[in-house]
Every structure is written in C-alpha cells, then in structure tokens.
C-alpha atoms as a PDB file:
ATOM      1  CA  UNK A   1       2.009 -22.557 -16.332  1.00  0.00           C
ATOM      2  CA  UNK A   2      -1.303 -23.022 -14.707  1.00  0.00           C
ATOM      3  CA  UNK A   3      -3.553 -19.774 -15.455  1.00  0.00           C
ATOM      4  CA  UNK A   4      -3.547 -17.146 -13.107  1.00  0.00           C
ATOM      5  CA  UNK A   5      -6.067 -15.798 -11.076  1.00  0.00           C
ATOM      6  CA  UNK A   6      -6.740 -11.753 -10.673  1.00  0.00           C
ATOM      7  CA  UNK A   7      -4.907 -11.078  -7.470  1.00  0.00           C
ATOM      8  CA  UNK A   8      -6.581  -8.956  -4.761  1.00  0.00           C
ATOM      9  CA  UNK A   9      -5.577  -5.356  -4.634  1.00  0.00           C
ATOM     10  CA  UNK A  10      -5.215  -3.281  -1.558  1.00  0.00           C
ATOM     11  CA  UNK A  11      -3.820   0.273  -0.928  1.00  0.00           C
ATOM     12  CA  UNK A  12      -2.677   2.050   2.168  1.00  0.00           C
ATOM     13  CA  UNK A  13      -3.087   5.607   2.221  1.00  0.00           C
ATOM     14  CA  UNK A  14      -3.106   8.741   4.612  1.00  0.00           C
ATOM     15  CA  UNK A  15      -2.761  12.580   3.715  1.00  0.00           C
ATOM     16  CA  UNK A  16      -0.983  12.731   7.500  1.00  0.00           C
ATOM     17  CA  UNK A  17       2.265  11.963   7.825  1.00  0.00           C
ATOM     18  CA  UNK A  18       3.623   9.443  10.588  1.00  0.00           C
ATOM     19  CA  UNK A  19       0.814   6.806  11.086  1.00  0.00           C
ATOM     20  CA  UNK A  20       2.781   4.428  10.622  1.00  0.00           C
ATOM     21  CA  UNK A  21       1.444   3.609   6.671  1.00  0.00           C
ATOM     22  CA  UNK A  22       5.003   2.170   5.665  1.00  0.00           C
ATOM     23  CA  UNK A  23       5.632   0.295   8.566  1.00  0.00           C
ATOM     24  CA  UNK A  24       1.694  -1.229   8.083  1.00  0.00           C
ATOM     25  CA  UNK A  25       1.773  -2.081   4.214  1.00  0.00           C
ATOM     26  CA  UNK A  26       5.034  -3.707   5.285  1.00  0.00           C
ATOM     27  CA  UNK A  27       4.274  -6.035   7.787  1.00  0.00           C
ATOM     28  CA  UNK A  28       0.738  -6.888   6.583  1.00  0.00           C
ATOM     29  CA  UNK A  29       2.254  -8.046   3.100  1.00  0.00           C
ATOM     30  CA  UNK A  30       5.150  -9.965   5.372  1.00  0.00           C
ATOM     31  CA  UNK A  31       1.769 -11.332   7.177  1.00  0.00           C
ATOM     32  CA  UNK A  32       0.294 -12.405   4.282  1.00  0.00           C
ATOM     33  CA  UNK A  33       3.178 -14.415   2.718  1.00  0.00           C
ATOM     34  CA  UNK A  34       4.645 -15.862   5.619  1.00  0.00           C
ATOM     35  CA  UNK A  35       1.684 -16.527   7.935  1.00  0.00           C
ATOM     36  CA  UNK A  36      -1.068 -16.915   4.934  1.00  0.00           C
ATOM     37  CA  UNK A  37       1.330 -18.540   2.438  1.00  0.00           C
ATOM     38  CA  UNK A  38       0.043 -16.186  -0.409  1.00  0.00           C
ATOM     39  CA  UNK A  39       2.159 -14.805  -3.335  1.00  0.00           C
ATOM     40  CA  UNK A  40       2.278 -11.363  -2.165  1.00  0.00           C
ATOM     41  CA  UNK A  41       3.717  -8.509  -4.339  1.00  0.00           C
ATOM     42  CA  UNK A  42       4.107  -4.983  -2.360  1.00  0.00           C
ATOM     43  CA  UNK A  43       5.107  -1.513  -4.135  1.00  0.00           C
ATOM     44  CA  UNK A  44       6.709   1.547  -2.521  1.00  0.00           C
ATOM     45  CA  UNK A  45       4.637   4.152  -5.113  1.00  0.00           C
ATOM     46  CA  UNK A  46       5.745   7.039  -2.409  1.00  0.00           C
ATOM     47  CA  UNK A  47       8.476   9.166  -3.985  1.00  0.00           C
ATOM     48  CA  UNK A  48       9.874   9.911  -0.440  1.00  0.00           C
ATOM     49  CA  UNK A  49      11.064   6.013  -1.059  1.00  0.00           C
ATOM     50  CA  UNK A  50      10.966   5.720   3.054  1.00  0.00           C
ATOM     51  CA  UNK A  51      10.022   1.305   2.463  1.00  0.00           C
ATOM     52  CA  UNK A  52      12.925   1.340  -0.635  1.00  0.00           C
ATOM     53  CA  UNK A  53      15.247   2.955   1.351  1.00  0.00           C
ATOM     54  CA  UNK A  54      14.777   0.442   4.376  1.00  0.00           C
ATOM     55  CA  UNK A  55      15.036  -2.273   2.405  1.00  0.00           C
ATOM     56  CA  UNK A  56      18.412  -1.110   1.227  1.00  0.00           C
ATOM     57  CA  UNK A  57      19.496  -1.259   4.869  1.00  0.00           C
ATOM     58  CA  UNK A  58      20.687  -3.980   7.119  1.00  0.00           C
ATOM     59  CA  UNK A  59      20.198  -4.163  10.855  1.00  0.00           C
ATOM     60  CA  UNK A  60      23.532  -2.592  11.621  1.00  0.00           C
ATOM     61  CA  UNK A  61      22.907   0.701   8.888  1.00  0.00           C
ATOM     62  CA  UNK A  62      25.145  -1.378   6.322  1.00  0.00           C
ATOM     63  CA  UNK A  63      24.145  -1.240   2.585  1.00  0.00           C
ATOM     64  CA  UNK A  64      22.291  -4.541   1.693  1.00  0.00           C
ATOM     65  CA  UNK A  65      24.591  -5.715  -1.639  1.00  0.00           C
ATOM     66  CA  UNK A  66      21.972  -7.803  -2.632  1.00  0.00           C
ATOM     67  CA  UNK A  67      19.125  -4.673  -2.875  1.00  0.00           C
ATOM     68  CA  UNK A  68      21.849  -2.640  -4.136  1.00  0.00           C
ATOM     69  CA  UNK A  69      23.220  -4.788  -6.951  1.00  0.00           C
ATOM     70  CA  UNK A  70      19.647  -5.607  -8.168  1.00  0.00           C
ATOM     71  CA  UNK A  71      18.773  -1.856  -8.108  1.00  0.00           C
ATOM     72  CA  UNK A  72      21.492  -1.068 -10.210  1.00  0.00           C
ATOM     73  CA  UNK A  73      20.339  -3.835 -12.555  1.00  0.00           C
ATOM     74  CA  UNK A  74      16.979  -2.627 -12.859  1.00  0.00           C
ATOM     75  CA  UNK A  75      18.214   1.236 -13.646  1.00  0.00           C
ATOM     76  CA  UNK A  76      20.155   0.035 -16.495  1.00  0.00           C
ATOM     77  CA  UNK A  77      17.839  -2.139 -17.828  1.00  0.00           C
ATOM     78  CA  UNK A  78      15.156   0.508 -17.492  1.00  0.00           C
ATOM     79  CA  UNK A  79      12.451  -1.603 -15.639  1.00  0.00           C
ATOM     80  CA  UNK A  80      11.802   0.760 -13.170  1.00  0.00           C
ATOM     81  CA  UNK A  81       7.899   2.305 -12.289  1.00  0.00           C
ATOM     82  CA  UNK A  82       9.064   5.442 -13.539  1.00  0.00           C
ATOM     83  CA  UNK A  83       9.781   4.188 -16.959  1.00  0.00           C
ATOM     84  CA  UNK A  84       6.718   1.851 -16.951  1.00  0.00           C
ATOM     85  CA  UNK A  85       4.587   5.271 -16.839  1.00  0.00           C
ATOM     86  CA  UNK A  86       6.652   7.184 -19.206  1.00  0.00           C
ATOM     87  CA  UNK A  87       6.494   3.710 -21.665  1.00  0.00           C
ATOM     88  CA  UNK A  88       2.764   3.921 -20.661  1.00  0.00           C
ATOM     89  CA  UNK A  89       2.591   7.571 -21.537  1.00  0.00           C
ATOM     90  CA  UNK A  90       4.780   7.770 -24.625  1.00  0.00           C
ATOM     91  CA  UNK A  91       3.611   4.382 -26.599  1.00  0.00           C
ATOM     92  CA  UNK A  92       0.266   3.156 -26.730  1.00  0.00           C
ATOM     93  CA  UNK A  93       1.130  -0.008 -27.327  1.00  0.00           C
ATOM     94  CA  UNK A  94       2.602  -0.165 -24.092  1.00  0.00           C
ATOM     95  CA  UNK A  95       5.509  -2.556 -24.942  1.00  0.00           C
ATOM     96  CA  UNK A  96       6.548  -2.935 -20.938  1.00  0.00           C
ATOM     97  CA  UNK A  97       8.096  -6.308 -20.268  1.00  0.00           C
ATOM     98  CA  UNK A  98       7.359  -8.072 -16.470  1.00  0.00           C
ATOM     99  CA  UNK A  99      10.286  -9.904 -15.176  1.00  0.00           C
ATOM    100  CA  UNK A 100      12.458  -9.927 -11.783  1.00  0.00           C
ATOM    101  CA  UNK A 101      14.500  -6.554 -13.372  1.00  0.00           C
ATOM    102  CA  UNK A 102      11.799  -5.094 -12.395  1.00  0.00           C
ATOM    103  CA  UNK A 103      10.296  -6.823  -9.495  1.00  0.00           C
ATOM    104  CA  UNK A 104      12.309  -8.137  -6.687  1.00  0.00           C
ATOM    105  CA  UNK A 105      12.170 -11.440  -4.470  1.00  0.00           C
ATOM    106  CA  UNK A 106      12.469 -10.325  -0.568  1.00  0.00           C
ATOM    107  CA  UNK A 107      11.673 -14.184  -0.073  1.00  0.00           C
ATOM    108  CA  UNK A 108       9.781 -16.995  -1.956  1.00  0.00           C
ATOM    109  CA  UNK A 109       6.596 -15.582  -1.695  1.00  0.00           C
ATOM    110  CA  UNK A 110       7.072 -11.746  -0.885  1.00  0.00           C
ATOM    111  CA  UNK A 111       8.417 -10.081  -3.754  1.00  0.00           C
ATOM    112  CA  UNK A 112       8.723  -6.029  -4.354  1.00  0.00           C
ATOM    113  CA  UNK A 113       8.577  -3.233  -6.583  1.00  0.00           C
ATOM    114  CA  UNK A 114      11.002  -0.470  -5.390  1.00  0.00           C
ATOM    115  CA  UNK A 115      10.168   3.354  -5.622  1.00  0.00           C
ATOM    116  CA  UNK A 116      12.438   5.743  -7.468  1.00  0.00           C
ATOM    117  CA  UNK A 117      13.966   8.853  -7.163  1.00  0.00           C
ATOM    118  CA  UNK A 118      12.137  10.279 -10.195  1.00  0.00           C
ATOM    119  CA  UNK A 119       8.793   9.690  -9.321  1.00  0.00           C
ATOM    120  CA  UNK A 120       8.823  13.247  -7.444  1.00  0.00           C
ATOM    121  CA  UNK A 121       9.449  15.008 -10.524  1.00  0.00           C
ATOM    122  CA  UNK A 122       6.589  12.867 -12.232  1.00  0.00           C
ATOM    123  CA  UNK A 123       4.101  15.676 -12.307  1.00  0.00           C
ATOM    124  CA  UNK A 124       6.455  17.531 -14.130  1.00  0.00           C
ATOM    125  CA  UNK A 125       7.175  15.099 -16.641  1.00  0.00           C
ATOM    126  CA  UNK A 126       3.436  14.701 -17.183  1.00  0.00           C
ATOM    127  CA  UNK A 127       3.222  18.028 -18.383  1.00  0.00           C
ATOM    128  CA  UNK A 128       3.629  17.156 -21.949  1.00  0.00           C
ATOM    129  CA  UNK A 129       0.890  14.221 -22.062  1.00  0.00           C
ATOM    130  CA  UNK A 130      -2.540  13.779 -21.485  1.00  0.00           C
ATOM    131  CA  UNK A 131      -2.812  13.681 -18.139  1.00  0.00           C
ATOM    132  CA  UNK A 132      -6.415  11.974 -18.351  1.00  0.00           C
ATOM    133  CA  UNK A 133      -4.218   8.703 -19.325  1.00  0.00           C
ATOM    134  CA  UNK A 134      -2.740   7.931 -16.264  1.00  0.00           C
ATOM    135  CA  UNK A 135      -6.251   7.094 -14.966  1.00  0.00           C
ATOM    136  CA  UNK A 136      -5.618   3.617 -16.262  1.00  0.00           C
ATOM    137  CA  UNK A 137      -1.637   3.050 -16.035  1.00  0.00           C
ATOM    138  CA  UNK A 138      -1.859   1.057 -12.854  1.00  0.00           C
ATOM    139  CA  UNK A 139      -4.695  -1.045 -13.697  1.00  0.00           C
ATOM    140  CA  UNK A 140      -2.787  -1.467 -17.178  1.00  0.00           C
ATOM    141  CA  UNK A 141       0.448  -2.710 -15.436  1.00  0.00           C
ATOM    142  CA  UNK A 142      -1.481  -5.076 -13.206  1.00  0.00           C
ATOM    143  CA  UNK A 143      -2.884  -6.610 -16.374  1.00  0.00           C
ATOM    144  CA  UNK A 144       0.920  -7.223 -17.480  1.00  0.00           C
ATOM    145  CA  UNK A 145       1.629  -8.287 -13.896  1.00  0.00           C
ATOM    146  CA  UNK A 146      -1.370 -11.142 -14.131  1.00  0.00           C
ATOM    147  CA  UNK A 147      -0.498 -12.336 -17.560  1.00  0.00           C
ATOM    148  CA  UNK A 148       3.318 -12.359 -17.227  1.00  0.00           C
ATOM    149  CA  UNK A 149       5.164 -15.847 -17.831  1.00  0.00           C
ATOM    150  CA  UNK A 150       8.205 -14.609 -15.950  1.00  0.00           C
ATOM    151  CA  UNK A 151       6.965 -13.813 -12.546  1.00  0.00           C
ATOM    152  CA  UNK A 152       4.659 -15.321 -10.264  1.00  0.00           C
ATOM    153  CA  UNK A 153       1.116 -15.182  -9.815  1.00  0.00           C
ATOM    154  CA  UNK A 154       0.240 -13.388  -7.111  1.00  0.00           C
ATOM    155  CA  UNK A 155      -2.663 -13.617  -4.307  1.00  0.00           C
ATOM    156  CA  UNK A 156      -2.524 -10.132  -3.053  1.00  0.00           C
ATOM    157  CA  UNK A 157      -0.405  -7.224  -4.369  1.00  0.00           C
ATOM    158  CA  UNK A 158      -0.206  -4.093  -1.823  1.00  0.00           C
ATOM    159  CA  UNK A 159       0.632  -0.722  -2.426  1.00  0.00           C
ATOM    160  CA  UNK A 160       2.820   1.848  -0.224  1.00  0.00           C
ATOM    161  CA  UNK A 161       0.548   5.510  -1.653  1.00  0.00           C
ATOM    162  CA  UNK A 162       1.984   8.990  -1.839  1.00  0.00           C
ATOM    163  CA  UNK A 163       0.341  10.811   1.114  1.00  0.00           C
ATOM    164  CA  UNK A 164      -1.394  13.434  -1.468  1.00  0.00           C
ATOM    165  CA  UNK A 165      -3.782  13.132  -4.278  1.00  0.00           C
ATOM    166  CA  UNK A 166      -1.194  12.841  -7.031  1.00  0.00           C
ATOM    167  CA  UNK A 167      -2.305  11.372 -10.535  1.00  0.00           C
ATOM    168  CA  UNK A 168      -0.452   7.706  -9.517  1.00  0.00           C
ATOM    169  CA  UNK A 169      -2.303   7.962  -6.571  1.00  0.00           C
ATOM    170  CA  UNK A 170      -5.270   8.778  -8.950  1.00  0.00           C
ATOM    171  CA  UNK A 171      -3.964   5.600 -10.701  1.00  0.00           C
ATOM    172  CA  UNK A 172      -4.195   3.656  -8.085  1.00  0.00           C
ATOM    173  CA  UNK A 173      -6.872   3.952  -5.984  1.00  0.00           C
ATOM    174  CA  UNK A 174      -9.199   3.707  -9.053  1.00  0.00           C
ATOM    175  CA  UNK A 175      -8.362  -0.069  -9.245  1.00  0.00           C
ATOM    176  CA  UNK A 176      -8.099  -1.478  -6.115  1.00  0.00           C
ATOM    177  CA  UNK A 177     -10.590  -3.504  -3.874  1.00  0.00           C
ATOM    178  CA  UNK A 178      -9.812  -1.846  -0.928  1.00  0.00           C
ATOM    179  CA  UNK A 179      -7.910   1.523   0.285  1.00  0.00           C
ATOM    180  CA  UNK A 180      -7.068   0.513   4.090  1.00  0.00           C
ATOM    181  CA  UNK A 181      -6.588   4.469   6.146  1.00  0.00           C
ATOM    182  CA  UNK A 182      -4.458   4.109   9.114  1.00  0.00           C
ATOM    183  CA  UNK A 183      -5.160   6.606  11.842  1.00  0.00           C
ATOM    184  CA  UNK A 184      -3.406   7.385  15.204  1.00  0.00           C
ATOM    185  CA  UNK A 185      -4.920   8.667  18.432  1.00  0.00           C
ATOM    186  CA  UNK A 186      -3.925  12.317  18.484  1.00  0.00           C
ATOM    187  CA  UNK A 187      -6.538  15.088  17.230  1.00  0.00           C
ATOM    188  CA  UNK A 188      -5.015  16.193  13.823  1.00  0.00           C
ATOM    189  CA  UNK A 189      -4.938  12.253  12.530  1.00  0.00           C
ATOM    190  CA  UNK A 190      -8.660  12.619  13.489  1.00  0.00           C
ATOM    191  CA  UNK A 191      -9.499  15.630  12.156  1.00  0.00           C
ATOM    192  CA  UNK A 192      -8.004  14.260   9.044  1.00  0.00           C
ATOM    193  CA  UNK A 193     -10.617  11.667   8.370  1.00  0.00           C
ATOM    194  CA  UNK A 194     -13.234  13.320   6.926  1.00  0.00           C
ATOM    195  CA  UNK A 195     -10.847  15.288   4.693  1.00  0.00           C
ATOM    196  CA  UNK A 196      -9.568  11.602   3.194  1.00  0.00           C
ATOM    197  CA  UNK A 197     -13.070   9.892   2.641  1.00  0.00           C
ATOM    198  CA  UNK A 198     -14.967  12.979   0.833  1.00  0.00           C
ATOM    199  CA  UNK A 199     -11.540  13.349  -1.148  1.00  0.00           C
ATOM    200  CA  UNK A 200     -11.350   9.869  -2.241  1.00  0.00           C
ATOM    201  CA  UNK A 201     -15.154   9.939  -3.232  1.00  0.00           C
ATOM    202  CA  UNK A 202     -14.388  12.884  -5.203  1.00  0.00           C
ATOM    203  CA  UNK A 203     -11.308  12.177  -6.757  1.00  0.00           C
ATOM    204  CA  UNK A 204     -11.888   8.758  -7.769  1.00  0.00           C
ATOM    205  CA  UNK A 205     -14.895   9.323  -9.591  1.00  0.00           C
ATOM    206  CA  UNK A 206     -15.760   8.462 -12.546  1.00  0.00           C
ATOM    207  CA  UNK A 207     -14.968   5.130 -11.472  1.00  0.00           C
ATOM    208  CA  UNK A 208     -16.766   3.145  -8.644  1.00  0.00           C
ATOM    209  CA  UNK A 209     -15.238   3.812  -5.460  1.00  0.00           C
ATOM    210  CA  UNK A 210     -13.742   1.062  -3.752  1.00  0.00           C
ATOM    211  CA  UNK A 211     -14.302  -0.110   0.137  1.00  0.00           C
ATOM    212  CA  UNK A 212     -12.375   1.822   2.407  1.00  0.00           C
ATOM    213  CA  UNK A 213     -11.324   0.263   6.031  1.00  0.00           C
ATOM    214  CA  UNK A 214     -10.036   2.263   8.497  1.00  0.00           C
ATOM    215  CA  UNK A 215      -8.085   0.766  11.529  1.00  0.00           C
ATOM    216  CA  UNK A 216      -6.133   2.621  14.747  1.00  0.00           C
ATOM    217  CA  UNK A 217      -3.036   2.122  14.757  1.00  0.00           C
ATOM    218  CA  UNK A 218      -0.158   3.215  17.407  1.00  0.00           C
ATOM    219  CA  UNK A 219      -2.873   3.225  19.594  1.00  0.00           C
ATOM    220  CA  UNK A 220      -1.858   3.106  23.477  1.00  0.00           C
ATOM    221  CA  UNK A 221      -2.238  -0.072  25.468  1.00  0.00           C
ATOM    222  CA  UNK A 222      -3.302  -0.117  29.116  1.00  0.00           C
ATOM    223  CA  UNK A 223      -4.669  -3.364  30.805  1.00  0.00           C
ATOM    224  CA  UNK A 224      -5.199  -5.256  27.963  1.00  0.00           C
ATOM    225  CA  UNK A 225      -6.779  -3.228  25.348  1.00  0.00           C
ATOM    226  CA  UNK A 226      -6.483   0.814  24.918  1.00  0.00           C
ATOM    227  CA  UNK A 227      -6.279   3.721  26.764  1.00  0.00           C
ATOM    228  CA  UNK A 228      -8.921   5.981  27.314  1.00  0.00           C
ATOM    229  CA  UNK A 229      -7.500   8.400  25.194  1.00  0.00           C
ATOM    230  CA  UNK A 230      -6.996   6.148  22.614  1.00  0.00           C
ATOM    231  CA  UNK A 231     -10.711   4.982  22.592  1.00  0.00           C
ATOM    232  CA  UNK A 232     -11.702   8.476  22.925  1.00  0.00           C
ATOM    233  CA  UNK A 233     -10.112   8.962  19.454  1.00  0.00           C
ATOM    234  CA  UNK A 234     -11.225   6.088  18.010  1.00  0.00           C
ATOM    235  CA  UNK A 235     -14.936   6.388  18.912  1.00  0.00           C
ATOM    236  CA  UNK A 236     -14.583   9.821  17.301  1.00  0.00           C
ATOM    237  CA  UNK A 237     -13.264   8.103  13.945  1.00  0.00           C
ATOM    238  CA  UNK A 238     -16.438   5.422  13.731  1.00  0.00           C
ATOM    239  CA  UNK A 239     -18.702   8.326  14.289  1.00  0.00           C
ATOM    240  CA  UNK A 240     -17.029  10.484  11.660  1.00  0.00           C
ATOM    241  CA  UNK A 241     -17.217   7.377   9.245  1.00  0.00           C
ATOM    242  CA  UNK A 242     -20.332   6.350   9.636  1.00  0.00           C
ATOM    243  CA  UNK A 243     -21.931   9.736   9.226  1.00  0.00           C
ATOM    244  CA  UNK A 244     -19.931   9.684   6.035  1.00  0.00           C
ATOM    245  CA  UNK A 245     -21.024   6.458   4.775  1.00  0.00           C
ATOM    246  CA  UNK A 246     -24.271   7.285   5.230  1.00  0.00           C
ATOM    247  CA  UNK A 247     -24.159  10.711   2.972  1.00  0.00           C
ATOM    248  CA  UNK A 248     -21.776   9.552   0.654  1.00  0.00           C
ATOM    249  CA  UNK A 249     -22.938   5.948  -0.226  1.00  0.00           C
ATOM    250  CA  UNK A 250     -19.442   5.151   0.352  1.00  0.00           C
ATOM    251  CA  UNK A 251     -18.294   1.754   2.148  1.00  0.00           C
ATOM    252  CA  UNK A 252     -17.093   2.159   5.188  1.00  0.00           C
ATOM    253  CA  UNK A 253     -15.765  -0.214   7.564  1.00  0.00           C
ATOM    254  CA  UNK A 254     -14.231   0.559  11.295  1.00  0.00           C
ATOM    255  CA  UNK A 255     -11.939  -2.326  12.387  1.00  0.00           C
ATOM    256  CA  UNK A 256     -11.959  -2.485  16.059  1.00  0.00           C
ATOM    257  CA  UNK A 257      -8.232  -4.396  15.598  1.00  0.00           C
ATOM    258  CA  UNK A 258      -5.981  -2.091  16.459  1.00  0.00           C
ATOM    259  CA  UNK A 259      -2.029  -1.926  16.394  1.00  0.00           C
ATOM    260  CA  UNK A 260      -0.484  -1.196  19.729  1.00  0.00           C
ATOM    261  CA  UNK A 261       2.383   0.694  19.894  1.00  0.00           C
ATOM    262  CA  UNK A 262       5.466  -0.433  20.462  1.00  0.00           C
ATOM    263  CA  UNK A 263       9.114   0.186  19.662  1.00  0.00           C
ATOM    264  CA  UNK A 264       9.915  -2.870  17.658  1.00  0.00           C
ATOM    265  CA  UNK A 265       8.018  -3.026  14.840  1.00  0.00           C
ATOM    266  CA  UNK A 266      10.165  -0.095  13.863  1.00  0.00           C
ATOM    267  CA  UNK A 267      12.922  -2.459  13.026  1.00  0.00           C
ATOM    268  CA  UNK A 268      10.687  -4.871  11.114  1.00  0.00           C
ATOM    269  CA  UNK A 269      11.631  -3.743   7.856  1.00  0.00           C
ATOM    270  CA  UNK A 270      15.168  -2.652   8.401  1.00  0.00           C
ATOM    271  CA  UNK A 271      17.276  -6.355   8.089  1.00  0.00           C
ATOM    272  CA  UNK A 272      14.281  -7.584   6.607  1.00  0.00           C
ATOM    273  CA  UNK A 273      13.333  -9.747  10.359  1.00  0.00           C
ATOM    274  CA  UNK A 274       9.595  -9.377   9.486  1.00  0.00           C
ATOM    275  CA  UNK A 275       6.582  -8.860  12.084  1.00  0.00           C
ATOM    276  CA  UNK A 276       8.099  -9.456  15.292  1.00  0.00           C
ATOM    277  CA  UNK A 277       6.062 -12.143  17.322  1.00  0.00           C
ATOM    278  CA  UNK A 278       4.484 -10.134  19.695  1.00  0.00           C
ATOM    279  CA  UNK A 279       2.708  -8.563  16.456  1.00  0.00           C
ATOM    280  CA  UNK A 280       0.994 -11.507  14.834  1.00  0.00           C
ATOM    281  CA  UNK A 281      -1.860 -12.288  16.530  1.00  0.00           C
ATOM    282  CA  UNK A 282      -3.092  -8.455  16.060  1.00  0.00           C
ATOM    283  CA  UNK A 283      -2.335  -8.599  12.303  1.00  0.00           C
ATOM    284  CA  UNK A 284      -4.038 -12.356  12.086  1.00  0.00           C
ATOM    285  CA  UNK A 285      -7.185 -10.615  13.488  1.00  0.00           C
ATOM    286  CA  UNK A 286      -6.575  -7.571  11.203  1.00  0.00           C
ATOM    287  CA  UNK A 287      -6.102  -9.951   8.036  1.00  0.00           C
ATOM    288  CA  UNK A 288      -9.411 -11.691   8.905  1.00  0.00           C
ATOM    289  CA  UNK A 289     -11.578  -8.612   8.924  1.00  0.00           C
ATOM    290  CA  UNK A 290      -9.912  -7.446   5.599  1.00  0.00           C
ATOM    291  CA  UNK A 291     -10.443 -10.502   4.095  1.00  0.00           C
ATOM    292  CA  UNK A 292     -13.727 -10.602   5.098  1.00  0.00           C
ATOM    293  CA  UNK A 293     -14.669  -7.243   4.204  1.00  0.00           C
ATOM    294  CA  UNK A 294     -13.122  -7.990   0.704  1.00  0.00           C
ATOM    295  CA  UNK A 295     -14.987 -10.704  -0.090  1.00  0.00           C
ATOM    296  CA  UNK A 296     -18.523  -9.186   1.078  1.00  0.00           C
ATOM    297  CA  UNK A 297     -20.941  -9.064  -1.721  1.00  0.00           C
ATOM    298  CA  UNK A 298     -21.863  -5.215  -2.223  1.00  0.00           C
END
C-alpha cells in the first residue's frame, strides 16, 4: 500500500444546543468527499447519537438494514469507540484492531464511525482509571487509524463533539488542527461565545491550542445576503472574537460564509441524499476558507 499521509483533523463543537453542529459536520464531510474527492472519515463522539441515529433512518422513517446489520456486527465483535477507550484504558498496550467492524463505508470515499449508547455512562466508567490518560486516547486511535492496512487513508477525518467539556471532548480537541464553532443569530448563541473560546483555552492546556473558526450559520437571508438581524449578531461575534484573540493569544478566525437557513438541509442526512444543491456553493466557499486557514503558517 502506498504510505499514508497524516490526515487533517477538524472538530465541530458548541456548548448550545441547536446550531445546527450535526447537520454541519455532516454535510461538510459529504462536501469534502463528493465535491473535493478526499477520503473523508466523520465520527458521531456525541452520546445523544443524534448523526448515528439518522443514519439508521431512511427517507420514509424505515430502518436502514444495511446500518443496522453492520451495527450489530460491530457490537459483537466489540469494535465500537466505547470499547476502543475502555481497551485504551484497561491495556497499555492498546491492542485495538482498525478495520470496517469498526468503521463504516456511507460511500467510496465517506466512511463513519458511529456513536454508542454507552458513551453517556463513560464518565462513570472512568471512575476507576486515571483519568489524566484519556488526554491522549484520540490522538492514540488516530495513530492506529493512519497506520492501519485494512482501511483507507484518509484526507480529512471530522468529528461530531459532545456539547460539554467531557474528557473525550478533552481527547479530542487536544489533537486536532482546527475546532470549527457554529453560531446562530439569536442572543444566547452569542452570548455563548466567549464562554467557548476562554473554555477551550483553558481546558486544552497543557497542550497548544489549536485554531478555532467560527462561522454563522442558520443565519436569515434577505436580498441576497443576511438580514439585519442576522448581521447584527454576527458583527457582535467578530467583535467578541477578536477581543479574545487578542488577550488570549488564541487563533481566531471569523468566516464571513455563512449558512442560510433553509428547510432542506434537514433531510440531508436522513436517506443519506447529501448537501442538497442549493447548498454547495456556500459550503465550496466555506471549505476554501478552512482550508486556507489550515494550512496558514502560525
């Protein structure tokens, strides 16, 4: 096989709930494999499983046998997230095997690692263990993703965060190249801002702290670009991030590409249809100013 290259890492995360941080990771990863041509790998790490669950689903709120019989498959074999942290936990060695049981193929080039029911009692299970461990899980398991024989190698790999500082989001964000914050225009997705940035400085410390990108999404359309409500809200987000880029240190980036709203991008992930049409040229523009951002030298 030729030899892989690190992929790019990026997570999407917001303490509110209802942005719209599903629906995003979803369609930007669909975005990136079908529009890019990438090898992208996405994982639902949110224990309210809201992206596994509409996977499961087709368009008509059947079970999708195909999902369902893999899922089962994966249970039994134990290749599930859940057991790759309690392997990670329990055996230093870390003896946790990469393979399609535990990743799944959406299409050629999207592929997906499901969420599970027992990641909301991970805490709990953590109790036992050195916590201070899990620091390095994720970047651990992307190692074994990279070097694995048995699955592809992947361009960008995207990840669905818990809304909350929990120690996988810990995990996580610790690793990645960029943490991308969707926020809406209404005042408590606002107000929510600063609370996210001086929490991620804090929390993710020891470790450098990644570039953070913040984009408005569900924002309200009106003659060709936003409402005046909308860029009301939004001017109050770039002030709010650059005043704390400039007393943090952290890197900060304000995308002036936002996501409209509009009823059917809803259904993108339920019967799998992908971005609808209407939708790509905003996440091509998105995509470039990530990509960009990403590959800015510090």
């Amino acid at each position: 096989m030729p030899e892989k290259k690190p992929p790019k890492t990026i997570a999407t995360i917001n303490f509110k709930g209802g942005v719209g941080k599903t629906t995003m990771t979803w369609c930007l990863g669909d975005y990136i494999s079908t529009y890019q041509n990438d090898n992208t790998l996405i994982f639902d790490l949110d224990a309210q499983m809201s992206l596994t669950q509409a996977i499961t689903l087709n368009d008509d709120g059947s079970v999708y046998e195909q999902f369902s019989d893999w899922s089962e498959k994966s249970y039994q074999t134990k290749k599930t997230v859940f057991y790759a942290i309690f392997e990670y936990i329990s055996d230093k060695k870390f003896n946790f095997d990469v393979d399609y049981n535990f990743i799944y193929k959406i299409t050629e080039k999207y592929h997906f690692v499901p969420s599970v029911e027992e990641l909301y009692w991970l805490e709990l299970e953590l109790g036992a263990f050195d916590r201070k461990l899990m620091k390095g899980f994720m970047r651990d398991l992307l190692g074994k993703v990279s070097c694995s024989e048995n699955v592809l190698g992947y361009n960008y790999i995207l990840f669905d965060c818990p809304p909350s500082f929990t120690l996988l989001s810990y995990s996580i964000l610790s690793c990645c190249d960029l943490i991308l914050i969707p926020v809406n225009p209404d005042f408590y997705a606002v107000k929510g801002v600063p609370l996210i940035l001086n929490a991620l400085k804090l929390k993710i410390q020891p470790f450098p702290a990644p570039k953070i990108a913040v984009f408005m999404n569900k924002a309200k359309p009106h003659a060709g670009g936003m409402t005046k409500e909308s860029k009301f809200y939004w001017d109050t987000v770039k002030r709010i991030c650059h005043d704390t880029s400039k007393e943090t240190g952290i890197d900060i980036k304000c995308f002036d590409t936002p996501i409209y709203d509009r009823a059917d991008i809803k259904r993108s992930v339920i019967g799998k249809n992908g971005i609808p049409q209407a939708f790509v040229p905003d996440f091509r523009i998105l995509w470039d100013n990530i990509v960009r951002f990403i590959n800015e030298q510090r």
